[in-house]
C-alpha atoms as a PDB file:
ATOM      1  CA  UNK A   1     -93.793  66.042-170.256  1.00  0.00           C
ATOM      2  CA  UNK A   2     -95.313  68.518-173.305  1.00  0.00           C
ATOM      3  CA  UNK A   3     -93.935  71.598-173.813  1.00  0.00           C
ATOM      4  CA  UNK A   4     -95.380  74.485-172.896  1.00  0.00           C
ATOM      5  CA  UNK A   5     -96.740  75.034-177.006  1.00  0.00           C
ATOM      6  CA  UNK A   6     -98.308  71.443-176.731  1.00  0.00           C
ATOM      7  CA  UNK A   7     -99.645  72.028-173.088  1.00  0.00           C
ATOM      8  CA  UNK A   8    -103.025  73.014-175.066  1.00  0.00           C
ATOM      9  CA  UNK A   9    -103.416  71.013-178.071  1.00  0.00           C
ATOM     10  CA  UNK A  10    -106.916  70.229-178.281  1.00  0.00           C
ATOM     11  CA  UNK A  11    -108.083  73.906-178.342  1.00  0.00           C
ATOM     12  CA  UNK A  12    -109.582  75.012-181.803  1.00  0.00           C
ATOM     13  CA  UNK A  13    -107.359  78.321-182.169  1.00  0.00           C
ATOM     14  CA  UNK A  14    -104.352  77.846-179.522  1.00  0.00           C
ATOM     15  CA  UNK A  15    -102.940  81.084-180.375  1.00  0.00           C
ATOM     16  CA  UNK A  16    -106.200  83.348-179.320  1.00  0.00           C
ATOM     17  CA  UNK A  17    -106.928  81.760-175.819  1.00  0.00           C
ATOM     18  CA  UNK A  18    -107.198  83.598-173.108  1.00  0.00           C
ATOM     19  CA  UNK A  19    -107.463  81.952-169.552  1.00  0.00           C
ATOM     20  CA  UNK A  20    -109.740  83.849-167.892  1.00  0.00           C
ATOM     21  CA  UNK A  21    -111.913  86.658-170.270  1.00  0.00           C
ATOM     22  CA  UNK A  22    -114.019  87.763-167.290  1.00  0.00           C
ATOM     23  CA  UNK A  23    -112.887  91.559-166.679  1.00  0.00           C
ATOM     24  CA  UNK A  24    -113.898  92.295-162.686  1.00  0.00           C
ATOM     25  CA  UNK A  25    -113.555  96.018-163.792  1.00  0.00           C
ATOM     26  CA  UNK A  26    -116.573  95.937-166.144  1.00  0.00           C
ATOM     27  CA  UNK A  27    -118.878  93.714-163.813  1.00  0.00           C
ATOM     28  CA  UNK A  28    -119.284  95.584-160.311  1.00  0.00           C
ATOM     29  CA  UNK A  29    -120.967  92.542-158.712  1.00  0.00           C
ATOM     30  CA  UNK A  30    -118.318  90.012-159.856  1.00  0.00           C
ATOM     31  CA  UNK A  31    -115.693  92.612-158.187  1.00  0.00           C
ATOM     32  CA  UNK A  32    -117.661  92.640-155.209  1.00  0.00           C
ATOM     33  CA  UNK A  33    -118.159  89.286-155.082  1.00  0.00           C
ATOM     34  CA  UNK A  34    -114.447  88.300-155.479  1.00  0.00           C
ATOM     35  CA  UNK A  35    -112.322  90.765-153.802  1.00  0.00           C
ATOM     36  CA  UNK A  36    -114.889  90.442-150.875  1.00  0.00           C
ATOM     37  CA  UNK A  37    -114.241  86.447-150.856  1.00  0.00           C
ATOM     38  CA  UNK A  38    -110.208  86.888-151.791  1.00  0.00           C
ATOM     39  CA  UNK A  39    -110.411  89.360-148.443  1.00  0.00           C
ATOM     40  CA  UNK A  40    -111.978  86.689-146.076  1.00  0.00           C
ATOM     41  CA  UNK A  41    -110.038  84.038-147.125  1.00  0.00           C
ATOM     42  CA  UNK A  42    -106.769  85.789-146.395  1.00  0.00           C
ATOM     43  CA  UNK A  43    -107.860  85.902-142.898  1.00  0.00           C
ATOM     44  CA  UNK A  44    -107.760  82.117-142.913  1.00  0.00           C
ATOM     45  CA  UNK A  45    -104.562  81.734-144.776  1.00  0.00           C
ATOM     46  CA  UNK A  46    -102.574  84.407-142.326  1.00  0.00           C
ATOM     47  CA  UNK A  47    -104.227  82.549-139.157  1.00  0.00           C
ATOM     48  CA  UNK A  48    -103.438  79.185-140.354  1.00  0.00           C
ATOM     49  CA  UNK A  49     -99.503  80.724-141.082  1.00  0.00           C
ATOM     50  CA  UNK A  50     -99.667  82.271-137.696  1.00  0.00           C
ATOM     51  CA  UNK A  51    -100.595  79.118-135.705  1.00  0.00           C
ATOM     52  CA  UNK A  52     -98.157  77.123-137.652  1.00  0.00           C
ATOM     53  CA  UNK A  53     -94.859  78.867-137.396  1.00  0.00           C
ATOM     54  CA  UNK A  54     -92.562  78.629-134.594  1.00  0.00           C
ATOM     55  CA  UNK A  55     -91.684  82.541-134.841  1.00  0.00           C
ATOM     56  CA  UNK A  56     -94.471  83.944-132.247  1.00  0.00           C
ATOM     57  CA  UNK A  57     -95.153  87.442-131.722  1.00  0.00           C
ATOM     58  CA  UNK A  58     -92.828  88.052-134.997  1.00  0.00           C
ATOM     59  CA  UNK A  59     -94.983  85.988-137.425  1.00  0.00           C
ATOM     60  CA  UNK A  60     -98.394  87.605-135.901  1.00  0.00           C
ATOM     61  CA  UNK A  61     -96.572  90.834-136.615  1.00  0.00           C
ATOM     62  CA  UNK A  62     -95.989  89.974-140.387  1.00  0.00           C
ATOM     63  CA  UNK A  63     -99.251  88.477-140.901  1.00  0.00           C
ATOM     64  CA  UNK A  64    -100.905  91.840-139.510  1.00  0.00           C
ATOM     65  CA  UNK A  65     -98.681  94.050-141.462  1.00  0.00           C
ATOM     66  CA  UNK A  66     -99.571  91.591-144.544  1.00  0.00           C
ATOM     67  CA  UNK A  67    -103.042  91.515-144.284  1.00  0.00           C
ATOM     68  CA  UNK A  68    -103.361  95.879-144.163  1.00  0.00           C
ATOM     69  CA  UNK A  69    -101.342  95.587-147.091  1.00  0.00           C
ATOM     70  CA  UNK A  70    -103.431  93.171-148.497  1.00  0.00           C
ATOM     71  CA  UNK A  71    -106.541  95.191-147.658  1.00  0.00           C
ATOM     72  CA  UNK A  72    -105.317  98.311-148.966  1.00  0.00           C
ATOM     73  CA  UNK A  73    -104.597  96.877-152.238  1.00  0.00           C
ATOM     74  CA  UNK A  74    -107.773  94.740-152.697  1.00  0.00           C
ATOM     75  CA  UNK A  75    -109.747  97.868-151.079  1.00  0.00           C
ATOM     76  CA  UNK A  76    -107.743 100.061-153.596  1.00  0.00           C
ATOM     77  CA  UNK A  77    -109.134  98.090-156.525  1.00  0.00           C
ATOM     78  CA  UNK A  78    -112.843  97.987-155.790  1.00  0.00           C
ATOM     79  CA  UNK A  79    -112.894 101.787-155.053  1.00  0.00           C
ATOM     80  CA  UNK A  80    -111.673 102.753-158.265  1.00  0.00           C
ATOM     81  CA  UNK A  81    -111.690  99.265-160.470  1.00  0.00           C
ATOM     82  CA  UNK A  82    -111.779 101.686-163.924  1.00  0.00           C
ATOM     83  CA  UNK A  83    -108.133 102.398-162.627  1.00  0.00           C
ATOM     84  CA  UNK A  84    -107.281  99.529-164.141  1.00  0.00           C
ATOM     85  CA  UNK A  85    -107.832  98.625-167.488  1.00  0.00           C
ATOM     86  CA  UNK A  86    -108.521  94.402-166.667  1.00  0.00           C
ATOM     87  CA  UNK A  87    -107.891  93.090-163.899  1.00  0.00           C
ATOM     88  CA  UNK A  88    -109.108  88.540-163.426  1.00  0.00           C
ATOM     89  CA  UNK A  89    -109.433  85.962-160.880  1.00  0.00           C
ATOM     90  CA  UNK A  90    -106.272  85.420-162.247  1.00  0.00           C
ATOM     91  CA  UNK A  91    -104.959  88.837-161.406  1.00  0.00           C
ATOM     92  CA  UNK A  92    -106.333  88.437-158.083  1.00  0.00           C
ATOM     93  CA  UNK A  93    -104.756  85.364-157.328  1.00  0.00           C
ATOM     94  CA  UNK A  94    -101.152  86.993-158.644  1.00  0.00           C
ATOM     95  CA  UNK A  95    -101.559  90.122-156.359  1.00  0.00           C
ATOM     96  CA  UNK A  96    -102.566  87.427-153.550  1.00  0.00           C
ATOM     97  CA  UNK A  97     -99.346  85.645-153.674  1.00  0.00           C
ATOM     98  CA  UNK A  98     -96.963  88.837-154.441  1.00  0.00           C
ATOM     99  CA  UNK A  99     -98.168  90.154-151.101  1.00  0.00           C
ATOM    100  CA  UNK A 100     -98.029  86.411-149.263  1.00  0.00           C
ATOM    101  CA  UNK A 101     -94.598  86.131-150.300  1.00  0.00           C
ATOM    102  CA  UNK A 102     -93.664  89.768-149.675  1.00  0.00           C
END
């Protein structure tokens, strides 16, 4: 297995990469776009969870209490996306799975 300093060793300048360079804070439609789409699709993902665990009126409990937190956060962001001085996809997905595991 490489290391991680070997994980990219065909890029031209390995040291100035950046994963994603697309700011959602300077392109109102992208931020629309995404948080709109990351907003749905945590519907699906606390359903799915829901209908899949044996913990009943508890785990529909935790997914509701999950998704207003996840809606206040993502809702948070596109009010006020200058609040933050770059925010991804990338960051997106991170605040995704801190609140799915929370």
């Amino acid at each position: 297995m490489p290391r991680p300093e070997q994980a990219f060793v065909k890029l031209a300048d390995p040291a100035s990469y950046v994963a994603c360079d697309w700011n959602l804070c300077a392109d109102r439609a992208g931020c629309d776009y995404w948080v709109g789409l990351f907003k749905r699709h945590v519907n699906t993902i606390l359903d799915l969870g829901v209908k899949c665990s044996n913990a009943g009126a508890d785990a529909a409990e935790r997914a509701a209490a999950c998704r207003e937190e996840f809606y206040a956060t993502f809702d948070r962001f596109h009010a006020d996306p200058s609040a933050h001085e770059r925010v991804t996809i990338l960051t997106l997905d991170e605040w995704r799975d801190g609140l799915l595991q929370k």
